[in-house]
C-alpha atoms as a PDB file:
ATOM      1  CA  UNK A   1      15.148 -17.718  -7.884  1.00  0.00           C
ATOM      2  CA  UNK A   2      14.008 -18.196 -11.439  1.00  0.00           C
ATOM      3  CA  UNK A   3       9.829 -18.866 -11.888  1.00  0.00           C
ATOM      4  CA  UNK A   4       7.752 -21.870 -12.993  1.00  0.00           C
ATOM      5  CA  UNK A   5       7.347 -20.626 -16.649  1.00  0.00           C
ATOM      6  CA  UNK A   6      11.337 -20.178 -16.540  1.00  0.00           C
ATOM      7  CA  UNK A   7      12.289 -23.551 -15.533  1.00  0.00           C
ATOM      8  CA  UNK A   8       9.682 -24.920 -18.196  1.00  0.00           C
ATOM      9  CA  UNK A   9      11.661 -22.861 -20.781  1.00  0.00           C
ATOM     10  CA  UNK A  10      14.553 -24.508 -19.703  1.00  0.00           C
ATOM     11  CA  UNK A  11      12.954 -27.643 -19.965  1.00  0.00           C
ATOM     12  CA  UNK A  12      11.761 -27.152 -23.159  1.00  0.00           C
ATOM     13  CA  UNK A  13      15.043 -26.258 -24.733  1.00  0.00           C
ATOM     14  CA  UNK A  14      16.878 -29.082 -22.881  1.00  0.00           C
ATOM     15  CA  UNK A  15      14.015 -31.577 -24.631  1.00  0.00           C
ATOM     16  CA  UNK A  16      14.786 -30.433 -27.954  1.00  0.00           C
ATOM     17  CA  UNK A  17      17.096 -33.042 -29.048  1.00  0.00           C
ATOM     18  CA  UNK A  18      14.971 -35.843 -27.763  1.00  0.00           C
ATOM     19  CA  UNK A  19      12.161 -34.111 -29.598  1.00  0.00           C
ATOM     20  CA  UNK A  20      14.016 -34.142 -32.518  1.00  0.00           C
ATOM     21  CA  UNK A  21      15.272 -37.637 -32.301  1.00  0.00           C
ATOM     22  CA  UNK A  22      11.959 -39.027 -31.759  1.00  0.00           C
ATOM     23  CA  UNK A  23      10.887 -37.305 -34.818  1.00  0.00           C
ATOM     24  CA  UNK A  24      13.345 -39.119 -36.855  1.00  0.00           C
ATOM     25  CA  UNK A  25      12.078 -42.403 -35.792  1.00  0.00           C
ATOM     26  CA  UNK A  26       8.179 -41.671 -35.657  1.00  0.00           C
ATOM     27  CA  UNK A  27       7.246 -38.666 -38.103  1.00  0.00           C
ATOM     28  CA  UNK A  28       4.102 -37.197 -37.472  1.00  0.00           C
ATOM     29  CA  UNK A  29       4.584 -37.317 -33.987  1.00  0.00           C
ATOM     30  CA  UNK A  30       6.055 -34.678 -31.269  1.00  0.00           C
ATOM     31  CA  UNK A  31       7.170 -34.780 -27.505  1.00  0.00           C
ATOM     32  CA  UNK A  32       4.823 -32.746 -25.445  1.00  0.00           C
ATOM     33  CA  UNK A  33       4.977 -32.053 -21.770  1.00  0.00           C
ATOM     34  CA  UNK A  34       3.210 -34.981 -19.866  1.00  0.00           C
ATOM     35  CA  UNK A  35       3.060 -33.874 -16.040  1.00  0.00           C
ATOM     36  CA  UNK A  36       5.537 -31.574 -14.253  1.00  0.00           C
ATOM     37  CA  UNK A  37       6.388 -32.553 -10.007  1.00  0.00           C
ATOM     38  CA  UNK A  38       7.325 -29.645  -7.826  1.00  0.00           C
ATOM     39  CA  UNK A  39       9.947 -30.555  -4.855  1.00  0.00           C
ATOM     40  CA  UNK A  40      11.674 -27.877  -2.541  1.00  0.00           C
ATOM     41  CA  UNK A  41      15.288 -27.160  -5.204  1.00  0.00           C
ATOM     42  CA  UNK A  42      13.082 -27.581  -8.367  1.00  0.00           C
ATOM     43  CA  UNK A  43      10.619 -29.348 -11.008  1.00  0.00           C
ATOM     44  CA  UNK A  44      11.231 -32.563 -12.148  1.00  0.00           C
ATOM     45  CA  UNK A  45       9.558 -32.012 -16.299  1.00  0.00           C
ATOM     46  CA  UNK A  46       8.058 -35.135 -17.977  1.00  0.00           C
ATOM     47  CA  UNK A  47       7.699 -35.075 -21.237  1.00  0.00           C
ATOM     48  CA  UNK A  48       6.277 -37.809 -23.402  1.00  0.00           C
ATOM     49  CA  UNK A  49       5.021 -39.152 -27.218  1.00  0.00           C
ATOM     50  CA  UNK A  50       1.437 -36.857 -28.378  1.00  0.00           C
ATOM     51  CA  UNK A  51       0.463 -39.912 -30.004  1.00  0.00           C
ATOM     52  CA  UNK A  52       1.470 -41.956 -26.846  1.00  0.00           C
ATOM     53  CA  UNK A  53      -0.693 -40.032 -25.203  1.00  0.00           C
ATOM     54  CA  UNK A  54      -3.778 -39.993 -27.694  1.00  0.00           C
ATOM     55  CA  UNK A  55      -3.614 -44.246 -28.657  1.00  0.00           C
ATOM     56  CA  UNK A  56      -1.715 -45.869 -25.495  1.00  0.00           C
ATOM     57  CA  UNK A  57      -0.492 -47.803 -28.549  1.00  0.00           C
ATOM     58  CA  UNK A  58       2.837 -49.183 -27.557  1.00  0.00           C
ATOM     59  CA  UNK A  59       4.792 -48.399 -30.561  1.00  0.00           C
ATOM     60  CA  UNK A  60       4.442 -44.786 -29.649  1.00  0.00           C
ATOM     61  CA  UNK A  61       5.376 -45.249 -26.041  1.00  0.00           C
ATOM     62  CA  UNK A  62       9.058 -43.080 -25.691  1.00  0.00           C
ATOM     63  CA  UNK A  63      11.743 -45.561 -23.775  1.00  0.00           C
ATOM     64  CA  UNK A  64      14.391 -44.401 -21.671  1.00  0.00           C
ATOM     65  CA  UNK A  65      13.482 -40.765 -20.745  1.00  0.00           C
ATOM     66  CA  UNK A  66      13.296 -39.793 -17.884  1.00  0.00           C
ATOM     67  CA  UNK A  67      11.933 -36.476 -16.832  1.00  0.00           C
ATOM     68  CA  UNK A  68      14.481 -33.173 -17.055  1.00  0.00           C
ATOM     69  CA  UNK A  69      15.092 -31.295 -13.271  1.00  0.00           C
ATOM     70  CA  UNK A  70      15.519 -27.342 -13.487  1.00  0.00           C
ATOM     71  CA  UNK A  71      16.474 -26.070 -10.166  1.00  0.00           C
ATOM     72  CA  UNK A  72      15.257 -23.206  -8.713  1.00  0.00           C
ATOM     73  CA  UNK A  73      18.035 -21.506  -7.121  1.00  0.00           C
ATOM     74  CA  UNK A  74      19.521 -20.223 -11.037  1.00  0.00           C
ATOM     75  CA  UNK A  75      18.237 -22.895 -13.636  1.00  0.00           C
ATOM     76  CA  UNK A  76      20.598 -25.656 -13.350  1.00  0.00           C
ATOM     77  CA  UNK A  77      19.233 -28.660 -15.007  1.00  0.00           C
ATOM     78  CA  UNK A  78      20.164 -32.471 -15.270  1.00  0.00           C
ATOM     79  CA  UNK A  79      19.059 -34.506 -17.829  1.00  0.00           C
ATOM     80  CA  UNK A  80      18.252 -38.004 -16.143  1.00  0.00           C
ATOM     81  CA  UNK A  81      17.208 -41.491 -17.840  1.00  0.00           C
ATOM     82  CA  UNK A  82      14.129 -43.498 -16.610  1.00  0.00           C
ATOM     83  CA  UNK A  83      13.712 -45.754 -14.089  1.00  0.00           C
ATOM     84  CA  UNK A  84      13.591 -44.312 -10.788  1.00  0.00           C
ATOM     85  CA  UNK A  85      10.794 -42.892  -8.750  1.00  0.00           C
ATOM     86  CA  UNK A  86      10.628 -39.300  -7.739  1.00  0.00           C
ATOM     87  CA  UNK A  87      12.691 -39.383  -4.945  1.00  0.00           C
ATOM     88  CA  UNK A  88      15.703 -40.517  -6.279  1.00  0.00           C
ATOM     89  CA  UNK A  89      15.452 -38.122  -9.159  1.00  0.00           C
ATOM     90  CA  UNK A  90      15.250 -35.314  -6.300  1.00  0.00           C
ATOM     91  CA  UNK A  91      18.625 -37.180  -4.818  1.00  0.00           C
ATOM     92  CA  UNK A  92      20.517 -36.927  -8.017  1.00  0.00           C
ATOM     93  CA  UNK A  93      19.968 -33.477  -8.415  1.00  0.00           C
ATOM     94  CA  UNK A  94      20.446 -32.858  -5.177  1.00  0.00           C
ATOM     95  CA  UNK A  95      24.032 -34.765  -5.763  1.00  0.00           C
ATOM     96  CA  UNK A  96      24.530 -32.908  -9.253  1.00  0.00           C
ATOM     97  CA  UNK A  97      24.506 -29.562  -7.304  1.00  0.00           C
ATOM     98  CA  UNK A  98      26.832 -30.364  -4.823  1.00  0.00           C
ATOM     99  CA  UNK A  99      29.317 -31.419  -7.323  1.00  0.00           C
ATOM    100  CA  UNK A 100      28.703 -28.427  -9.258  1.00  0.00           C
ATOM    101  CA  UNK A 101      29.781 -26.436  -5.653  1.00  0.00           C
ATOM    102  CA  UNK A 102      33.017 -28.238  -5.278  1.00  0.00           C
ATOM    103  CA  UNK A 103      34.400 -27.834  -8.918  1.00  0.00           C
END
């Protein structure tokens, strides 16, 4: 079992090239951590635009993103798209491990 400031390490890491992305199109701005949801196998790590979060403006809202899972049986992760409520995240990760148990 790997702890809560783990997985968010893990998230963290996996954001980076979003982060970095983003930065390209918007400078001045960063991708902080929005809200994080605990289910039973993991966290499910939102992450979204600071200025987003500061203006509401629109031109800073981040499209497409959906929120990164980190198990926590040994820190798997899955890097999902947006879209789908909480539940179905929890599915596809749910899905994600079982195909990592028959490979």
């Amino acid at each position: 079992m790997i702890s809560f400031e783990q997985a968010k390490q893990i998230a963290m890491e996996k954001n980076k090239p979003r982060q970095e992305s983003w930065r390209k199109g918007i400078s001045g701005d960063d991708f902080v951590l929005e809200s994080v949801f605990e289910f039973d196998e993991g966290w499910l790590f939102y992450f979204t635009s600071e200025k987003w979060l500061q203006t509401k403006d629109l031109q800073y809202r981040p499209i497409g993103g959906g929120p990164i899972i980190v198990g926590k049986d040994n820190g798997d992760f899955l890097l999902t798209g947006s879209g789908w409520t909480q539940e179905e995240y929890q599915k596809m990760f749910f899905e994600h491990l079982l195909k990592k148990s028959k490979l």
